[in-house]
Protein backbone atom coordinates (compact mmCIF):
# COMPACT_ATOMS: atom_id res chain seq x y z
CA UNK A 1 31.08 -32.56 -1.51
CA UNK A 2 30.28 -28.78 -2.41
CA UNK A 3 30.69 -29.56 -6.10
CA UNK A 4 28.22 -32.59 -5.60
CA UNK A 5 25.94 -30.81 -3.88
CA UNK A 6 25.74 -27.80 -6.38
CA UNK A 7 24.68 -30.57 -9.16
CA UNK A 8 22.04 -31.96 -7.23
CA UNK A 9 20.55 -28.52 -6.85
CA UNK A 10 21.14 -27.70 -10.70
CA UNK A 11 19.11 -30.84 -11.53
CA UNK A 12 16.58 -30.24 -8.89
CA UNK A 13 15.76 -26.78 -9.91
CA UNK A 14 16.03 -27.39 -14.03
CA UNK A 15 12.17 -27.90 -15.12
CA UNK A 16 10.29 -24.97 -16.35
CA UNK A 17 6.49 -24.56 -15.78
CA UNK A 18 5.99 -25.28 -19.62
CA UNK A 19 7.18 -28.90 -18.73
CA UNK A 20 9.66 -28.77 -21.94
CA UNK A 21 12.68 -28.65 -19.67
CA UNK A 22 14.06 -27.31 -22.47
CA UNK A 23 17.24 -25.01 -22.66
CA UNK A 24 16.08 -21.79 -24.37
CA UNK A 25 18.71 -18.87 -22.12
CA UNK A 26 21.13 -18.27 -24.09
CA UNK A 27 23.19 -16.76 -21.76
CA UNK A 28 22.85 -19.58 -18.57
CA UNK A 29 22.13 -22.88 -20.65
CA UNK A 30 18.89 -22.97 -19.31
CA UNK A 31 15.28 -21.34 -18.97
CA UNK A 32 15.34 -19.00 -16.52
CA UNK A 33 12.00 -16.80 -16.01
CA UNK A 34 12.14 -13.00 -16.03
CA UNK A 35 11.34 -11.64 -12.55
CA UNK A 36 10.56 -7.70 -12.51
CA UNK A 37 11.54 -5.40 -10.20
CA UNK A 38 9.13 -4.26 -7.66
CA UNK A 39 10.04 -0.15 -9.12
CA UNK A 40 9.02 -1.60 -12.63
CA UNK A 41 5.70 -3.00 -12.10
CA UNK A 42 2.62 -0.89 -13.15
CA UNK A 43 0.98 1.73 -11.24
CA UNK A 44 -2.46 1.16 -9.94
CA UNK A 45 -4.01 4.27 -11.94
CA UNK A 46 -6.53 5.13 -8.57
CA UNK A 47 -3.26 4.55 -6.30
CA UNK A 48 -1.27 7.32 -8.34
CA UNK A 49 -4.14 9.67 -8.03
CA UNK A 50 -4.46 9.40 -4.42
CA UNK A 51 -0.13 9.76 -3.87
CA UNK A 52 -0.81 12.54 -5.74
CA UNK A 53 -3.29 13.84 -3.71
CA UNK A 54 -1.58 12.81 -0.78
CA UNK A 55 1.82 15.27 -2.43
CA UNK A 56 -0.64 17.92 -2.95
CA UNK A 57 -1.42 18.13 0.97
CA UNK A 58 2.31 18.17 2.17
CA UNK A 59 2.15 21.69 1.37
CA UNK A 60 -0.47 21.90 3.98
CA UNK A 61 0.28 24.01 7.50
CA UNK A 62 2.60 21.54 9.70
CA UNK A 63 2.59 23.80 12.62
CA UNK A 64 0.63 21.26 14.81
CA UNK A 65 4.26 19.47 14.78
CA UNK A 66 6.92 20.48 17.00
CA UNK A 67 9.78 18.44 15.66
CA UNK A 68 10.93 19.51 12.02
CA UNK A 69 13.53 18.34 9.50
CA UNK A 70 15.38 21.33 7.08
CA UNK A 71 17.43 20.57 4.16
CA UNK A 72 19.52 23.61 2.90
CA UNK A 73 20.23 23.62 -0.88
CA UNK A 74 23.84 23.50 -2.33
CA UNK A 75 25.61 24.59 0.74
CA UNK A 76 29.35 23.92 0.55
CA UNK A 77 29.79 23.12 3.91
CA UNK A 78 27.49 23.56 7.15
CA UNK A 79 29.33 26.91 8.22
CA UNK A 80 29.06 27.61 12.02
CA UNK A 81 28.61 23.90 13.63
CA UNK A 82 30.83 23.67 16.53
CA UNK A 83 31.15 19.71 18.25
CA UNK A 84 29.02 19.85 21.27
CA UNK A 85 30.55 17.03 23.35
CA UNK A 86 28.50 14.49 21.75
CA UNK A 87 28.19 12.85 18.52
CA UNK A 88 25.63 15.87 17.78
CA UNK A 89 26.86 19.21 16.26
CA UNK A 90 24.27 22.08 16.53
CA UNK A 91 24.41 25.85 15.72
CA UNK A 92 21.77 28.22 16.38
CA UNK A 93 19.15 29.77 14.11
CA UNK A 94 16.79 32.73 15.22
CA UNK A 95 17.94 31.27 18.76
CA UNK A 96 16.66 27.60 18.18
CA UNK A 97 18.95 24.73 18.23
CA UNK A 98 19.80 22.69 14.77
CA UNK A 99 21.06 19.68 15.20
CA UNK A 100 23.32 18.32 12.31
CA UNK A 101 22.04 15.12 10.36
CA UNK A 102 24.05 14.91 7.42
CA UNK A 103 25.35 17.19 5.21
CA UNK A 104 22.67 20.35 4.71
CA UNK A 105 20.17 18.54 6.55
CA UNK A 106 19.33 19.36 10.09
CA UNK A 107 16.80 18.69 12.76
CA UNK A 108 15.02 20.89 15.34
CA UNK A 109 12.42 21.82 18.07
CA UNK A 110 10.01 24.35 18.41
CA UNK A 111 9.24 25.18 21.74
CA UNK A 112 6.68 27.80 21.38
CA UNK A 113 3.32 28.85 20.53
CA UNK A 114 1.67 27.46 17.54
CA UNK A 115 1.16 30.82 15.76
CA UNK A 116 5.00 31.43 16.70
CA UNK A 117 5.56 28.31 15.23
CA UNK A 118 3.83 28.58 12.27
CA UNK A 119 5.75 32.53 11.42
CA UNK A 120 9.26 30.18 11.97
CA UNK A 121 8.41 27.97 9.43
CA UNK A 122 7.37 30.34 6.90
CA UNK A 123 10.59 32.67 7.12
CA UNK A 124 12.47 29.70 7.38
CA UNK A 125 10.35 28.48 3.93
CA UNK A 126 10.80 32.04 2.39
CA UNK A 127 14.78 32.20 3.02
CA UNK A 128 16.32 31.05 -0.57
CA UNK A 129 19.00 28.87 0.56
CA UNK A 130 16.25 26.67 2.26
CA UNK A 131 15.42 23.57 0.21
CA UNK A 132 12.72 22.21 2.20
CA UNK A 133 11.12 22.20 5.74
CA UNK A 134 9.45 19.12 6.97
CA UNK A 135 8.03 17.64 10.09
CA UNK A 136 10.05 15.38 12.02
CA UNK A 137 7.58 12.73 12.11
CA UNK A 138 7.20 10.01 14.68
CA UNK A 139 8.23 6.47 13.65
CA UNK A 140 6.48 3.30 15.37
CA UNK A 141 7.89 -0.18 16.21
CA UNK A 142 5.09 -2.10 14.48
CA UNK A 143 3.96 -5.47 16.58
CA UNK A 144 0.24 -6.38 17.16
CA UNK A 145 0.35 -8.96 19.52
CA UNK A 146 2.61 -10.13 22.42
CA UNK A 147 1.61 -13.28 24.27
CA UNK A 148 2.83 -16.41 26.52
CA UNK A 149 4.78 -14.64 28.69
CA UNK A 150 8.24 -14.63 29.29
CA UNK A 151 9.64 -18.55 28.87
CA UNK A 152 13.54 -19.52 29.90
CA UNK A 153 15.55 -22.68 28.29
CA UNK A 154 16.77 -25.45 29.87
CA UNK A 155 17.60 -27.77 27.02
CA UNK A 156 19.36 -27.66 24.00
CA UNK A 157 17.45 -25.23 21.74
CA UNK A 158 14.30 -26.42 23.53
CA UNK A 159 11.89 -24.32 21.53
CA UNK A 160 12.94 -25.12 17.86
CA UNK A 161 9.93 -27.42 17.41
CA UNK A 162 7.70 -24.27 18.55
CA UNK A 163 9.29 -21.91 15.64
CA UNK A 164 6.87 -23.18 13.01
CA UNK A 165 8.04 -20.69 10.57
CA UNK A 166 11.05 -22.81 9.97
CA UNK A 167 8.95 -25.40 8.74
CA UNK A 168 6.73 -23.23 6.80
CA UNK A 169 10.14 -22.02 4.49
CA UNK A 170 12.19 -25.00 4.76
CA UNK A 171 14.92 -23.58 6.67
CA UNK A 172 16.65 -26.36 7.42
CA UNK A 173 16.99 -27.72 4.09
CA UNK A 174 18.34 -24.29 3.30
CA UNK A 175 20.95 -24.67 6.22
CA UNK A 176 22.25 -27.97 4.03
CA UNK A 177 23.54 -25.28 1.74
CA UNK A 178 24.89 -22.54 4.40
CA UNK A 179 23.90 -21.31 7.50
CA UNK A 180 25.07 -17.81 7.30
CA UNK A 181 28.76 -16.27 7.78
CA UNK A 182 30.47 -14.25 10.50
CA UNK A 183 31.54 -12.16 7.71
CA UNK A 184 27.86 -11.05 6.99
CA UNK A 185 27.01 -7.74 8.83
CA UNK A 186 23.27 -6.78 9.47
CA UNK A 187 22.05 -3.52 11.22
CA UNK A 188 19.14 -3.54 13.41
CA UNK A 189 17.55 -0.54 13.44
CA UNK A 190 15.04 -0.47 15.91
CA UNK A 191 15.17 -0.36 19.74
CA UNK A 192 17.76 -1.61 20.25
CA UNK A 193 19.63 -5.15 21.15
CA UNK A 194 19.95 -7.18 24.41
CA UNK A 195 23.47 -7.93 23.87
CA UNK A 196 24.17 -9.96 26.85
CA UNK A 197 21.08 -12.24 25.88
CA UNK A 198 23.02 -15.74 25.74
CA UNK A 199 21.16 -16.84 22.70
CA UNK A 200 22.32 -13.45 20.78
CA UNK A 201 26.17 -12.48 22.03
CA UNK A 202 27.60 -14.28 20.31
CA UNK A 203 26.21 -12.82 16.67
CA UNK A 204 27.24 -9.15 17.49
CA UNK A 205 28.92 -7.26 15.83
CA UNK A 206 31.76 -6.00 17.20
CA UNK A 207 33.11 -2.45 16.39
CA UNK A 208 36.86 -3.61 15.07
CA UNK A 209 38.10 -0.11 15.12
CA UNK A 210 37.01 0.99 18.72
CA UNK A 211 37.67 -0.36 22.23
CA UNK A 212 36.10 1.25 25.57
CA UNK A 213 38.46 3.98 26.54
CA UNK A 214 36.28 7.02 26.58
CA UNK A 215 37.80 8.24 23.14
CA UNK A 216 36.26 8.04 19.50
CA UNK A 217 38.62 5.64 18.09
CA UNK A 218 37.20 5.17 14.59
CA UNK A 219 36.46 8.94 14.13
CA UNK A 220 33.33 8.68 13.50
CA UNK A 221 31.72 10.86 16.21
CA UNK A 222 30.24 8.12 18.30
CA UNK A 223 32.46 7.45 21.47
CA UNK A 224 33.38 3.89 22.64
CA UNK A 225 30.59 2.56 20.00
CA UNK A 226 31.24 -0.83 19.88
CA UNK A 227 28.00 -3.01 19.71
CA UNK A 228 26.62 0.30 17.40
CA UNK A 229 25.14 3.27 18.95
CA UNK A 230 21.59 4.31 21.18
CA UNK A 231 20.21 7.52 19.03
CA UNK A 232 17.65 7.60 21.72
CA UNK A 233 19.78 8.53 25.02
CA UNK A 234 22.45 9.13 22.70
CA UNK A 235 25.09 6.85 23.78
CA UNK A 236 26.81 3.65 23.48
CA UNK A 237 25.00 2.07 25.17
CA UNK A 238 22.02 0.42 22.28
CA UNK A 239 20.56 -2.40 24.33
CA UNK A 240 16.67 -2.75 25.00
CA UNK A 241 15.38 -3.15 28.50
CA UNK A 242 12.09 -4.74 29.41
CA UNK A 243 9.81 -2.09 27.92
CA UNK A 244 11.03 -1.98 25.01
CA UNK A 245 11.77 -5.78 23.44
CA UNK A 246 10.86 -5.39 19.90
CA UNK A 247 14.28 -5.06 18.69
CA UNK A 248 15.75 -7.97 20.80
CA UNK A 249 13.02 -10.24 19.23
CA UNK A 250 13.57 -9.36 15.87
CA UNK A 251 17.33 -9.26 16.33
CA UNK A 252 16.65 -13.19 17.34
CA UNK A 253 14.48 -13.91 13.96
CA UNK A 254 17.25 -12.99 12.45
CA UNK A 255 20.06 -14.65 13.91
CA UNK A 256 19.89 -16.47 17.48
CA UNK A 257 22.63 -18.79 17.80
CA UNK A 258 22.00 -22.42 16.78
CA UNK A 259 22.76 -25.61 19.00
CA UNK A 260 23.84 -24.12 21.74
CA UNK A 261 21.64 -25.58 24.62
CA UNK A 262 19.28 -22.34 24.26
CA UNK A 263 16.14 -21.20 23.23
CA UNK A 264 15.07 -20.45 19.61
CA UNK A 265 17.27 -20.55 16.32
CA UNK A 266 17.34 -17.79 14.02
CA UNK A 267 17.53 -17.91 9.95
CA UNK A 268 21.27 -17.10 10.14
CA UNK A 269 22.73 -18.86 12.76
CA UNK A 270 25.77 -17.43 11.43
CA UNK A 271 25.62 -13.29 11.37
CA UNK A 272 26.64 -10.56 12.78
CA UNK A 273 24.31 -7.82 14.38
CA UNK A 274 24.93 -4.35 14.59
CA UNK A 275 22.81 -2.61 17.57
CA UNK A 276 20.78 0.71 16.60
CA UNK A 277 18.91 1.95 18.84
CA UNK A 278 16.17 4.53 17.60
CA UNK A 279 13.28 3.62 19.56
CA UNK A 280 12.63 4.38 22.87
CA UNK A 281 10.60 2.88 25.83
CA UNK A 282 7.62 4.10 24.69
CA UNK A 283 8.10 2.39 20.90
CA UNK A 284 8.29 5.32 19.15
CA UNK A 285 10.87 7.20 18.02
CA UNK A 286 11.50 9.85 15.16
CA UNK A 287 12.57 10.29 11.43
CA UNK A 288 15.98 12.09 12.62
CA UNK A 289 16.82 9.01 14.57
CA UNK A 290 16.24 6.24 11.88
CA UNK A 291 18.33 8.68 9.12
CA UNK A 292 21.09 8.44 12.12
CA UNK A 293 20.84 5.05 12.31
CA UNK A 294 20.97 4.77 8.45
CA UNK A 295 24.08 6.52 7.75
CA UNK A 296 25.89 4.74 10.41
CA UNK A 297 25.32 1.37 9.49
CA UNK A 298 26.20 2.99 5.78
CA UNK A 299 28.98 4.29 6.72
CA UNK A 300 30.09 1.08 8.27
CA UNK A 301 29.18 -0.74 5.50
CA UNK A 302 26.89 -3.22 6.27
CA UNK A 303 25.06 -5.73 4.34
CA UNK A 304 21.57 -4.76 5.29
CA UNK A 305 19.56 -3.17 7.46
CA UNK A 306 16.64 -4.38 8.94
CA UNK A 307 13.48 -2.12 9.72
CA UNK A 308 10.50 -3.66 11.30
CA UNK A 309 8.99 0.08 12.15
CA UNK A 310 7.11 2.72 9.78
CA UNK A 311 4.82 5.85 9.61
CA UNK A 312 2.02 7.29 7.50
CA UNK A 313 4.29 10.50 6.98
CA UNK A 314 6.45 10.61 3.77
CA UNK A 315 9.95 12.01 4.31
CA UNK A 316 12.37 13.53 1.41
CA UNK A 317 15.03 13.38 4.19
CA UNK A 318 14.40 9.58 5.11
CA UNK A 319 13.94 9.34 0.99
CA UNK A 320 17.29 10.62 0.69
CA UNK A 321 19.22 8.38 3.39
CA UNK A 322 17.67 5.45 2.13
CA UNK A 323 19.11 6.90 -1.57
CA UNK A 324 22.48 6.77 0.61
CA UNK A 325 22.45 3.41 1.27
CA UNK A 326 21.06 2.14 -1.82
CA UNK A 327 24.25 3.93 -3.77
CA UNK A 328 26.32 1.87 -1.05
CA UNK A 329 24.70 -1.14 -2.21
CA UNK A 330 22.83 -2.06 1.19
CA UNK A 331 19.91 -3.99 0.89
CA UNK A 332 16.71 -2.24 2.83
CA UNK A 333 14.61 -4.37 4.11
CA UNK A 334 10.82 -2.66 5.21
CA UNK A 335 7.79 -4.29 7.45
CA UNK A 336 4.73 -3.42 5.47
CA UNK A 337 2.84 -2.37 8.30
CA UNK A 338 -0.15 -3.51 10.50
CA UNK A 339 -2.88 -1.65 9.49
CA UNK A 340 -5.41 0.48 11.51
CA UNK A 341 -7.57 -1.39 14.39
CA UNK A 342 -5.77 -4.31 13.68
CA UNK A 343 -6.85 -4.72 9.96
CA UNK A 344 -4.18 -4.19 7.07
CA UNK A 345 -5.01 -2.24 3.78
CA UNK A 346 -3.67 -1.82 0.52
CA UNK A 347 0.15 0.67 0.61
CA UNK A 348 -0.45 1.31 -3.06
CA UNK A 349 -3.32 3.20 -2.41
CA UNK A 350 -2.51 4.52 1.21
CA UNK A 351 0.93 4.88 1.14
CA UNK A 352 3.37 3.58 4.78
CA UNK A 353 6.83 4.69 4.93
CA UNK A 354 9.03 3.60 4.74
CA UNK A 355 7.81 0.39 2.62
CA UNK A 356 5.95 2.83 -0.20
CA UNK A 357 9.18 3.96 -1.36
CA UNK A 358 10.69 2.39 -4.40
CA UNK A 359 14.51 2.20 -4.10
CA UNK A 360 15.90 -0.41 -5.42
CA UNK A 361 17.51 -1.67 -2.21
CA UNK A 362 13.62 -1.43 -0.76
CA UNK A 363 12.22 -5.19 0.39
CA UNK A 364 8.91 -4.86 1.85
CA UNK A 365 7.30 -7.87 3.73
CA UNK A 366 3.97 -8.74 4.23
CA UNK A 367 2.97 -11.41 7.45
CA UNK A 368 1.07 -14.78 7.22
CA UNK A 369 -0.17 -17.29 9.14
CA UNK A 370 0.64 -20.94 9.40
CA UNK A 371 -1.92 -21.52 6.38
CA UNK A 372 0.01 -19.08 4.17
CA UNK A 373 -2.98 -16.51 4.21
CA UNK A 374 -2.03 -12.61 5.40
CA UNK A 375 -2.79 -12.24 9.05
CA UNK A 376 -5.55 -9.67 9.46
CA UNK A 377 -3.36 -7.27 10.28
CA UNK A 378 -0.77 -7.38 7.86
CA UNK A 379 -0.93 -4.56 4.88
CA UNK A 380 -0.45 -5.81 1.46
CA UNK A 381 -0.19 -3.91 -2.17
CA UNK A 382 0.36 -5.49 -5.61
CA UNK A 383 3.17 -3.16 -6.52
CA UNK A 384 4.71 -2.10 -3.35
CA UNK A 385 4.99 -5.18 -1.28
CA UNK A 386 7.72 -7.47 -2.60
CA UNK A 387 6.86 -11.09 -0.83
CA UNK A 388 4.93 -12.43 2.54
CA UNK A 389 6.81 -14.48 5.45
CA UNK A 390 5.70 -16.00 8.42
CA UNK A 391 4.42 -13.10 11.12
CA UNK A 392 1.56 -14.84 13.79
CA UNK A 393 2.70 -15.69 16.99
CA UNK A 394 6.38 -15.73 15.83
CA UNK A 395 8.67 -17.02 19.22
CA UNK A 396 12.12 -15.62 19.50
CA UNK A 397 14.08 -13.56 21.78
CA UNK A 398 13.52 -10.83 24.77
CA UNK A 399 15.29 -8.60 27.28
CA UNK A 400 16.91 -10.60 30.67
CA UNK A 401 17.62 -13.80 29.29
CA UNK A 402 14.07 -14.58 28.04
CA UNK A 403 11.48 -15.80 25.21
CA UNK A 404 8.40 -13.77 23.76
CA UNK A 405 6.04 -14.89 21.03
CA UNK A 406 4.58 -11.77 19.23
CA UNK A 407 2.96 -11.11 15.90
CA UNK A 408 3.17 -8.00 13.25
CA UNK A 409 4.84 -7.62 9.85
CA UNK A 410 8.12 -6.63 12.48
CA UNK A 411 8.39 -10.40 12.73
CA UNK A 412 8.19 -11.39 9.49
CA UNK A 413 10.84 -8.76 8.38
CA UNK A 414 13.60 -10.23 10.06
CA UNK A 415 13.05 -13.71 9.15
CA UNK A 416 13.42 -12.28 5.40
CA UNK A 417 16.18 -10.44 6.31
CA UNK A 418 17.95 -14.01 7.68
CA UNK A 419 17.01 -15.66 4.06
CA UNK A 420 19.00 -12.38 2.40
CA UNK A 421 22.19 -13.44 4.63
CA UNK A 422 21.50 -17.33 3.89
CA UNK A 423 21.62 -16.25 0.25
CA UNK A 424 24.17 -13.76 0.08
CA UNK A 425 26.36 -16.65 2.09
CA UNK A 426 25.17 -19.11 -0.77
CA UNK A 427 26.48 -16.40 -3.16
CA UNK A 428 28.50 -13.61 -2.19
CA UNK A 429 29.16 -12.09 -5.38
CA UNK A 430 25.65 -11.38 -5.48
CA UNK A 431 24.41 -7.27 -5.50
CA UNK A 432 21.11 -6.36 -3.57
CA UNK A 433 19.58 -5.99 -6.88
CA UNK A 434 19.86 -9.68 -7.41
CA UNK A 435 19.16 -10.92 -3.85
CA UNK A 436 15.80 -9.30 -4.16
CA UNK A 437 15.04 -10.75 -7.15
CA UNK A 438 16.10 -14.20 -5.89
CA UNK A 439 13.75 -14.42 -2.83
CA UNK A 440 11.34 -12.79 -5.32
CA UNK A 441 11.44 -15.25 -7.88
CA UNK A 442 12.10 -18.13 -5.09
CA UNK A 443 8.47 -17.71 -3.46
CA UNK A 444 5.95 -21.05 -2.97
CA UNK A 445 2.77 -19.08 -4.98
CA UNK A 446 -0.50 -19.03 -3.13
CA UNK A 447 -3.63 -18.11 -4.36
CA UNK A 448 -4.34 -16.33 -1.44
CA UNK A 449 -1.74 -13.97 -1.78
CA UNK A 450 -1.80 -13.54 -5.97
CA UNK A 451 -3.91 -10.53 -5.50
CA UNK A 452 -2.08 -9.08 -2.47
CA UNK A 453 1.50 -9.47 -2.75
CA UNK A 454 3.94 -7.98 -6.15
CA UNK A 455 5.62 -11.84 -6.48
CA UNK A 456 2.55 -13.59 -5.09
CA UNK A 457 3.91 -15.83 -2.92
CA UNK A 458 5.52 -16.78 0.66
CA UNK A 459 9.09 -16.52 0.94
CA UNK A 460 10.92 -20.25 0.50
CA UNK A 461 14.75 -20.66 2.37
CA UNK A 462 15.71 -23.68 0.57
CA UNK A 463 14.70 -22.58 -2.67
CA UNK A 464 16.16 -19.07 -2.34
CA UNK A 465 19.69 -20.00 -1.27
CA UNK A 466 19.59 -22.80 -3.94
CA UNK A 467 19.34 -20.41 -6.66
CA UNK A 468 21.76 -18.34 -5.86
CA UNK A 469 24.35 -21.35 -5.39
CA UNK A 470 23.59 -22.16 -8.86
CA UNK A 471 24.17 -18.52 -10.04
CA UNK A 472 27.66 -18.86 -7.99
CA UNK A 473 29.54 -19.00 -11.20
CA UNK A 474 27.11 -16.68 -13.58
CA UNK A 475 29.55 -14.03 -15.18
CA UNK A 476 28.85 -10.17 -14.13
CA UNK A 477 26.72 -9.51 -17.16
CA UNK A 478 25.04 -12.97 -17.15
CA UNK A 479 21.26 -12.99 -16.83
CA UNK A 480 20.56 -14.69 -13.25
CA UNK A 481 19.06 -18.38 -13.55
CA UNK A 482 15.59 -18.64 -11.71
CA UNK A 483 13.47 -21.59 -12.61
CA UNK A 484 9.76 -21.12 -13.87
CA UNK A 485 8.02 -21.62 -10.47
């Protein structure tokens, strides 16, 4: 049956735009169209003048700040930090507090005056071993609109009918081809995961090297961390409460259980989610937090990582944990952002972190509505926003056992992130490199979107996870088969 279905797809996806059908790859047998890399496409020349500009001001004072990031240079180990009791080692500078991050790279607090503050930074700048000082900048969950109220389900999957973003990518076609796998670990970084939710319990992950006995088990400084770890309260205890549902509703985009007499379905019926808990009650968090949550999930090797949040400040220590997990092959997938006052603008030429960097693990997503235009809040930018998905009045998951619709580029993040683990399922020799270039090259083109969006199009399931079961057999140095749209 799986051999019968993969010709069917072959034949389905063979024609080329030129209407030849002709065979002209000489490494796949067939035409397959060249999709480039988001990092390759050309600069907007007014965009690189204003990043520059933008550069040119990090030097500015950051004393209005209080939180701060420092990255020592070359240091062969971080002499001096003594374990604290908690998964956060500190020593002590000039009597403040730095709290380890990774290797060389520490946060802290100034609690002082800002003239005091501002003679800390510069001795700090003008010791040599310093590599850089930057501020700890706030991150935001990014959702525009919450509506409907809370709903509960009594039937089976009662609200399928109201997800109209499966429609709008042909999920279930794509679930004729796979619907995920339990082997398939994605991190939610965000704020956190409602864990007992009965449309999500059953997709956790579940730590296989700890078990709740007050010791760290796995060695990995995070006691009895089994569903992942809350950087905000810092604990292990990652799951969101009613103020703070964003993560729970984009952990259910993602993958809420299917046919199960409840609620919503997610992309990836078949998943498992990894709680990281970053954001607080308030929806913001900081920098420090999401590196945390970065170079656990890295270190645990997941899959992905999904990050519906962002800020206007650029970071070369969230640059440089996103670098981590793009060496570890983890695909990065980035909300674009929702704009100011509710109307998006171009990231090429205003830059949003973290979906302006361009990693090669970096997927940024753009929102639509049901008519495949961008919502008016969604951000866009020809060269660093990678594809659109549903992301108006998206229905999924919330905190104590209920149902939320809300809008934002948050909600169209996850449902990407789903299509990655329906096509990494579909093909799991396949490297982030290659997924991205799938769902790139997979897209239904709009004309609406041609101007806005890097592959010009809204993100198709079916077509997505049909590629890359056609590229199941493609040798390691084979040229990936995508068919002219």
């Amino acid at each position: 049956m799986k051999n019968y279905l993969l010709v069917i797809i072959a034949v389905a996806l063979a024609g080329c735009a030129d209407g030849s059908g002709s065979s002209s790859n000489s490494n796949a047998g067939s035409f397959s169209c060249d999709v480039p890399a988001r990092e390759n496409l050309p600069e907007d020349v007014d965009a690189v003048a204003a990043q520059r500009r933008l550069a040119a001001s990090a030097t500015e004072d950051i004393s209005s700040y209080k939180n701060f990031i420092i990255k020592y240079k070359d240091l062969p180990s971080d002499q001096g930090l003594q374990p604290s009791g908690n998964p956060v080692r500190e020593f002590n500078v000039k009597g403040v507090a730095f709290k380890f991050l990774v290797q060389g790279t520490h946060a802290f607090e100034l609690n002082m005056s800002a003239d005091e503050r501002k003679q800390f930074i510069a001795d700090i700048r003008a010791d040599s071993t310093v590599d850089y000082v930057e501020p700890d900048y706030p991150i935001h969950a990014i959702e525009t609109d919450v509506s409907e109220g809370d709903l509960s389900a009594t039937t089976n999957d009662p609200y399928f009918s109201r997800q109209w973003m499966h429609s709008a990518v042909q999920t279930e076609k794509a679930w004729r081809v796979t619907t995920g796998s339990k082997n398939i670990v994605v991190a939610v970084l965000d704020s956190g995961i409602d864990y007992t939710h009965k449309d999500l319990k059953n997709n956790m992950w579940i730590n296989p090297q700890e078990t709740v006995n007050g010791k760290d088990d796995d060695n990995n400084g995070y006691v009895d961390d089994v569903y992942g770890w809350n950087f905000v309260s810092n604990n292990a205890y990652p799951k969101t409460t009613s103020s703070s549902n964003h993560g729970s509703h984009v952990a259910g985009i993602i993958g809420a259980t299917g046919s199960n007499n409840t609620g919503v379905i997610g992309m990836a019926p078949n998943v498992r989610m990894m709680a990281l808990r970053f954001i607080g009650d308030t929806g913001t968090g900081s920098t420090s937090g999401a590196i945390r949550g970065i170079d656990y999930a890295v270190k645990k090797r997941v899959f992905a990582i999904n990050n519906s949040w962002g800020s206007g400040g650029t970071s070369r220590a969230l640059g440089d944990a996103i670098a981590r997990a793009e060496k570890a092959g983890v695909l990065f997938l980035v909300a674009a952002g929702n704009g100011t006052n509710g109307v998006g603008f171009s990231i090429d030429r205003t830059p949003w972190y973290p979906a302006s960097y361009k990693n090669s693990n970096v997927l940024t997503v753009a929102a639509t509505q049901p008519n495949d235009n961008l919502t008016a809040f969604s951000n866009y930018g020809l060269t660093k926003v990678d594809v659109a998905a549903p992301g108006a009045q998206i229905l999924s998951t919330v905190s104590n056992q209920a149902y939320q619709n809300m809008s934002g580029t948050s909600m169209a993040t996850p449902l990407v992130t789903g299509l990655a683990v329906l096509v990494k399922a579909a093909n799991p020799n396949l490297s982030h490199r290659e997924i991205i270039q799938i769902i790139r090259g997979s897209v239904d083109h709009k004309s609406s979107l041609a101007s806005k969006i890097a592959s010009g199009g809204r993100v198709n399931a079916y077509k997505a996870v049909s590629i890359a079961a056609q590229n199941i057999n493609k040798s390691p140095d084979a040229k990936l088969e995508i068919p002219c749209p």
